[in-house]
Protein backbone atom coordinates (compact mmCIF):
# COMPACT_ATOMS: atom_id res chain seq x y z
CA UNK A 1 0.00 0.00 0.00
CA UNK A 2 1.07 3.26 -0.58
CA UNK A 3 2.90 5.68 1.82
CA UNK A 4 2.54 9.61 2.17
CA UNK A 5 5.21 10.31 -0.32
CA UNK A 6 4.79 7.53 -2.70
CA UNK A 7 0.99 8.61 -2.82
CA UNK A 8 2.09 12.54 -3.21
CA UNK A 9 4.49 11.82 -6.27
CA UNK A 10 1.66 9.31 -8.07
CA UNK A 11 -0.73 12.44 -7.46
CA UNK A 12 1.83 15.16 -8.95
CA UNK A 13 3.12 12.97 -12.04
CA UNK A 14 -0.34 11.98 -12.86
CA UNK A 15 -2.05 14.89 -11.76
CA UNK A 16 -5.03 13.58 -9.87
CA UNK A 17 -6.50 15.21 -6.69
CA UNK A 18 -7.33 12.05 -4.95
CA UNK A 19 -5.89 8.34 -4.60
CA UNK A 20 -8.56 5.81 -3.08
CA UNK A 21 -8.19 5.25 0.62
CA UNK A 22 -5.98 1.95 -0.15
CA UNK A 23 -4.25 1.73 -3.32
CA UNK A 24 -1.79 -0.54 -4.46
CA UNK A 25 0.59 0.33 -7.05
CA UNK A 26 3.12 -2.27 -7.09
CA UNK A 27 1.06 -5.07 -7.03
CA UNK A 28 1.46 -6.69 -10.63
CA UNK A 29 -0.29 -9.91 -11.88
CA UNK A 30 1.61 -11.14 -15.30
CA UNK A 31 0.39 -14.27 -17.22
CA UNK A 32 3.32 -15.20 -19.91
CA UNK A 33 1.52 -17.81 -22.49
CA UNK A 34 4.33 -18.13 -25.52
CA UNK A 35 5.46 -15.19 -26.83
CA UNK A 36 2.14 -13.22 -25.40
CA UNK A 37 2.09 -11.51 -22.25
CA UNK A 38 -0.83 -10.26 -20.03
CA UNK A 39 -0.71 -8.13 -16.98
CA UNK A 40 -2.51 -6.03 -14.60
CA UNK A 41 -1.11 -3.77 -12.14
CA UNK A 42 -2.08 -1.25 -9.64
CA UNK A 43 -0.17 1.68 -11.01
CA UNK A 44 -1.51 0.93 -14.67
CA UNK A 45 -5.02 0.96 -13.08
CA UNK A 46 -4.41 4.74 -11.06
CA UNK A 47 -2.94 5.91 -14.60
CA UNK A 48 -6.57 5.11 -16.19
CA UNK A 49 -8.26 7.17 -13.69
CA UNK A 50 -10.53 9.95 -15.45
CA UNK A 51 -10.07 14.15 -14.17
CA UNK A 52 -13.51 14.66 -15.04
CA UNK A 53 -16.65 14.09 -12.68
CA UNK A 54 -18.53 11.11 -12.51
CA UNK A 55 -21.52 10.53 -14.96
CA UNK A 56 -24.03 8.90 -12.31
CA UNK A 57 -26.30 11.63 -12.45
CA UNK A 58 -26.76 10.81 -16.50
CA UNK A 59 -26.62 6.70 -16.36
CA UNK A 60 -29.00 6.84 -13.28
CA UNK A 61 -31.47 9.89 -14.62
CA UNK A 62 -34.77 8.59 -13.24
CA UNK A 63 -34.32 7.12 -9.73
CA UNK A 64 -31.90 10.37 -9.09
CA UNK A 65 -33.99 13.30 -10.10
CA UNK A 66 -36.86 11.12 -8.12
CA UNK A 67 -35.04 10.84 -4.18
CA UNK A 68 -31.00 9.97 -5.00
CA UNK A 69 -29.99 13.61 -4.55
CA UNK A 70 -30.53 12.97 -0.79
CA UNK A 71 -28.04 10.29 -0.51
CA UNK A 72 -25.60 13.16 -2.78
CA UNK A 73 -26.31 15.77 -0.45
CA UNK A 74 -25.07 13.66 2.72
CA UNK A 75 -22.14 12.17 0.96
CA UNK A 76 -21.45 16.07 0.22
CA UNK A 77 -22.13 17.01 4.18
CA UNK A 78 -20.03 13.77 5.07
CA UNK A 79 -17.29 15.31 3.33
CA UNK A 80 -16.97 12.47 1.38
CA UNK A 81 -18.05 15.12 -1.87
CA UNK A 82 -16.61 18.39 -2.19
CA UNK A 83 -15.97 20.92 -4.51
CA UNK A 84 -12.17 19.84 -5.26
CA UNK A 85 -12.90 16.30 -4.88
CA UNK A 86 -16.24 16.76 -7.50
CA UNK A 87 -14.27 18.21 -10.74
CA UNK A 88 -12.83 14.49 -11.25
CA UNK A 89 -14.00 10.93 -10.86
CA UNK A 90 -14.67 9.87 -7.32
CA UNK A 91 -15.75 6.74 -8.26
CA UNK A 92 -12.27 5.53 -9.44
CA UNK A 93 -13.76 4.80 -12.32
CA UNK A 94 -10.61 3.00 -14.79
CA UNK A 95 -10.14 2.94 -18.59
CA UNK A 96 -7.67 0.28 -17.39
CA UNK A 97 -8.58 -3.27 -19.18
CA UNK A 98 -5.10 -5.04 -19.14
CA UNK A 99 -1.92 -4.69 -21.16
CA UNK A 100 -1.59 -7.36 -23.66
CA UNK A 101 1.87 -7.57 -25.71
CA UNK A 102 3.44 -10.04 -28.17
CA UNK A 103 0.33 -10.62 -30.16
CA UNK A 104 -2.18 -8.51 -31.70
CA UNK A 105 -5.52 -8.43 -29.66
CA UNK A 106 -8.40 -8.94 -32.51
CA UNK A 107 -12.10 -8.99 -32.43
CA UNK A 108 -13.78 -12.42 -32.21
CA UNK A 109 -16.98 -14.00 -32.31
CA UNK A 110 -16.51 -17.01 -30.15
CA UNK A 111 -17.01 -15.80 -26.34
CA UNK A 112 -15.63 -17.26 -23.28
CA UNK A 113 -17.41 -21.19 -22.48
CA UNK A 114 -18.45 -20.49 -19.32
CA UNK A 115 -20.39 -23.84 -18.82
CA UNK A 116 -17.10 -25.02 -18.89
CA UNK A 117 -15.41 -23.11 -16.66
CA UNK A 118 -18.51 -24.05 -14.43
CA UNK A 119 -17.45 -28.02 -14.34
CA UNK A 120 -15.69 -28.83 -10.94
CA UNK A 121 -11.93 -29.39 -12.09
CA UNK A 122 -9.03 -29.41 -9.72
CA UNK A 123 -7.71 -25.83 -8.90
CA UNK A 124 -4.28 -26.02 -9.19
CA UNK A 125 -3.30 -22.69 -8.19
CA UNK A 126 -5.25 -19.51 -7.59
CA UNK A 127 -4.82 -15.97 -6.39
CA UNK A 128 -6.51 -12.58 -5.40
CA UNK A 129 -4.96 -9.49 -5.63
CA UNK A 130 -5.98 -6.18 -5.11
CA UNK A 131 -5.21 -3.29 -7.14
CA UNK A 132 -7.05 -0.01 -4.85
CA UNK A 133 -10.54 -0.01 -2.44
CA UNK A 134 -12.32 2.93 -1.54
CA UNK A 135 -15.16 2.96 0.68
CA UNK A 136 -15.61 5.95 -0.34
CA UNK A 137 -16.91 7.27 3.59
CA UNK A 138 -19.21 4.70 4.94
CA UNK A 139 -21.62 5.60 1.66
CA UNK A 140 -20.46 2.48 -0.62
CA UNK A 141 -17.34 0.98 -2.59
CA UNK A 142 -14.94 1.41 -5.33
CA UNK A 143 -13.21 -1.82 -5.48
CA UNK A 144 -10.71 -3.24 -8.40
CA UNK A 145 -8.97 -6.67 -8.01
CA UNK A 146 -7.54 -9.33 -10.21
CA UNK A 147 -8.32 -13.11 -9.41
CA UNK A 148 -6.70 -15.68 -10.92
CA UNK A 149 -7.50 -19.65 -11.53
CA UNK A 150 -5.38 -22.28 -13.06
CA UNK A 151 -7.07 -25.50 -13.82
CA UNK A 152 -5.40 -28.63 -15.41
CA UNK A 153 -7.34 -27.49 -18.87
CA UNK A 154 -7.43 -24.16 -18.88
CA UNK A 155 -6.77 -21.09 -16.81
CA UNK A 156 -9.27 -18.16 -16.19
CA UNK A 157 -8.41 -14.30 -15.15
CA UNK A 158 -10.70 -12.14 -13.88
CA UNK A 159 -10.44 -8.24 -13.37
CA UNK A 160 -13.21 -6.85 -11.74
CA UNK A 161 -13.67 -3.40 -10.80
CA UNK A 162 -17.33 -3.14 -8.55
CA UNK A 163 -19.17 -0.16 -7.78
CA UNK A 164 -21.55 0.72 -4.70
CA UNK A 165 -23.11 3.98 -4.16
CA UNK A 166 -25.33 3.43 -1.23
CA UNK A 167 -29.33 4.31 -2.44
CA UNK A 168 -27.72 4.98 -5.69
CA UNK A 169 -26.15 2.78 -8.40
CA UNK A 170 -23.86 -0.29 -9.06
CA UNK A 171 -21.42 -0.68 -11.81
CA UNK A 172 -19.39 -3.52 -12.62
CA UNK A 173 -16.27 -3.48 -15.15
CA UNK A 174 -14.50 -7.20 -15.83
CA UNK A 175 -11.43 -7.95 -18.03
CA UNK A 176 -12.35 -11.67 -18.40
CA UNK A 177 -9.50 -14.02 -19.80
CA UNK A 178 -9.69 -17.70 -20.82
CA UNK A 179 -7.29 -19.89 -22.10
CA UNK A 180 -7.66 -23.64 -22.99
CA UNK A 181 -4.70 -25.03 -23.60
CA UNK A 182 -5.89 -27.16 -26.31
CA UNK A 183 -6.70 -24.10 -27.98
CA UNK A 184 -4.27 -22.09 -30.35
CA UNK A 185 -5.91 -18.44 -28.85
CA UNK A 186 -6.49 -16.76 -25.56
CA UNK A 187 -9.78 -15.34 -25.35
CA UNK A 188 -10.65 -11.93 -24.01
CA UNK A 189 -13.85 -10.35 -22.86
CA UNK A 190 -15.32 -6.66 -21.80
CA UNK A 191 -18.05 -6.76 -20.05
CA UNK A 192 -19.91 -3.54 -18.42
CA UNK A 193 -23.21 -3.82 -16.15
CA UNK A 194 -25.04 -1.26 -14.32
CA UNK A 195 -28.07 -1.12 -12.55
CA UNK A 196 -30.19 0.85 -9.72
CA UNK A 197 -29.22 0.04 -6.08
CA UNK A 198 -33.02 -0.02 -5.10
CA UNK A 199 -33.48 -2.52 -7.81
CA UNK A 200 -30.87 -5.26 -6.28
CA UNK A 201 -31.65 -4.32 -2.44
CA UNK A 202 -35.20 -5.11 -3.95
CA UNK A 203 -34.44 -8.79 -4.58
CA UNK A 204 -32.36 -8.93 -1.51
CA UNK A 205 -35.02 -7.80 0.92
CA UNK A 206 -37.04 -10.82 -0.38
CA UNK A 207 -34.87 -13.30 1.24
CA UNK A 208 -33.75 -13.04 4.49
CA UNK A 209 -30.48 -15.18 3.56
CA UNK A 210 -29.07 -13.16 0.83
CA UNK A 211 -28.58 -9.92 2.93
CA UNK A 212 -24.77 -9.88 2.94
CA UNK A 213 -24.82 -9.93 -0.87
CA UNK A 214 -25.32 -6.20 -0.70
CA UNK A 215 -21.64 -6.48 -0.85
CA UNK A 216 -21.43 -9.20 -3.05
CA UNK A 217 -20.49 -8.26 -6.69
CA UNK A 218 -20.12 -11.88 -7.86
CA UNK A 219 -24.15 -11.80 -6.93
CA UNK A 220 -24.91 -8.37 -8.02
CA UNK A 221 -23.67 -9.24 -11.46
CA UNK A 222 -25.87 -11.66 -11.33
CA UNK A 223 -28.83 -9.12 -10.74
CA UNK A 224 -27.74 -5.95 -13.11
CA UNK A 225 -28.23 -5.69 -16.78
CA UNK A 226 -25.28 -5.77 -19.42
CA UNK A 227 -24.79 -2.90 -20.80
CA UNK A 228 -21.74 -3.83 -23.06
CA UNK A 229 -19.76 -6.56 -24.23
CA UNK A 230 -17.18 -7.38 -26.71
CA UNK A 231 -14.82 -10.19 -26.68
CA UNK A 232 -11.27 -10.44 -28.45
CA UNK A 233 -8.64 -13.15 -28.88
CA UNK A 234 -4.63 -13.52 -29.12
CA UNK A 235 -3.14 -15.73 -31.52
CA UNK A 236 -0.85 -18.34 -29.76
């Protein structure tokens, strides 16, 4: 995690007002397949951080201009919000999606099998690491990690940054990266969801059971609508 200075010199060369409440920028994950390499890494992540405000007010039009400016107003009383901190992104929002080098990343048709990835095969190895958190005061979560799986077929990567404004919204952002060894590509997919946070505390209030899934994004993205997704490959 980042020290005073370290965080003070990311903020001047990049020129960002705020770093999230735990950031890590030397953690690195780096899958070498051949002559391709994929990696992820904290500092890669803080470099695709935006300098201009969030757009929740625009994806969430209806359910703010109807009661959401309350929960606004008390992140902006909390401190959480304030006039420096609202001229860039406080959500932490990333246009990071993964460096890929040694082969040319192309569009393809054929998405990830995820019934496959679903069968119960031995886990080899597997890892979580985490890139930056934010809880942004009490009033939610910005949250981007890398987990990684290695099967005796195949291994999966998954780069997930979640979203949680309390009363608000939740966005999800994956890198999602499968390889079967069998195969002669590795096979790369973008995948964006949003939806209303009254929507999925809807379902949740149903069942008694699946109240800690508030904080769940594995089960929110279960819950949220896809609004994008495109899926690539890299030669072998």
């Amino acid at each position: 995690m980042t020290n005073s200075s370290q965080e003070q010199a990311i903020k001047s060369d990049l020129g960002l007002v705020e770093l999230p409440e735990m950031t890590f920028p030397d953690n690195t994950v780096t899958i070498t397949n051949g002559t391709i390499t994929i990696s992820f890494s904290g500092y890669d992540a803080i470099k695709g951080f935006s300098l201009d405000p969030p757009d929740l007010k625009v994806a969430a039009a209806a359910e703010w201009e109807q009661g959401n400016n309350n929960q606004i107003e008390q992140m902006r009383l909390n401190n959480v919000l304030t006039s420096e901190v609202e001229q860039f992104d406080w959500t932490y929002a990333t246009t990071f999606r993964g460096k890929f080098e040694g082969s040319e990343v192309l569009p393809s048709e054929t998405p990830i099998d995820f019934n496959r990835l679903r069968v119960p095969d031995p886990i080899l190895f597997q890892e979580e690491v985490f890139l930056f958190e934010d809880e942004l005061a009490d009033n939610g979560v910005a949250i981007l990690d890398v987990k990684l799986r290695v099967m005796p077929e195949c291994y999966f990567v998954l780069m997930r940054y979640g979203l949680r404004v309390d009363g608000v919204i939740y966005r999800i952002k994956d890198t999602r990266i499968c390889h079967v060894y069998s195969e002669d590509c590795v096979k790369i997919e973008y995948r964006s969801q949003e939806g209303a946070f009254a929507d999925v505390e809807r379902i949740i209030k149903q069942n008694e059971e699946l109240l800690g899934n508030l904080n769940n994004f594995n089960y929110v993205s279960m819950n949220i609508p896809i609004t994008e997704c495109e899926t690539y490959k890299m030669n072998i």
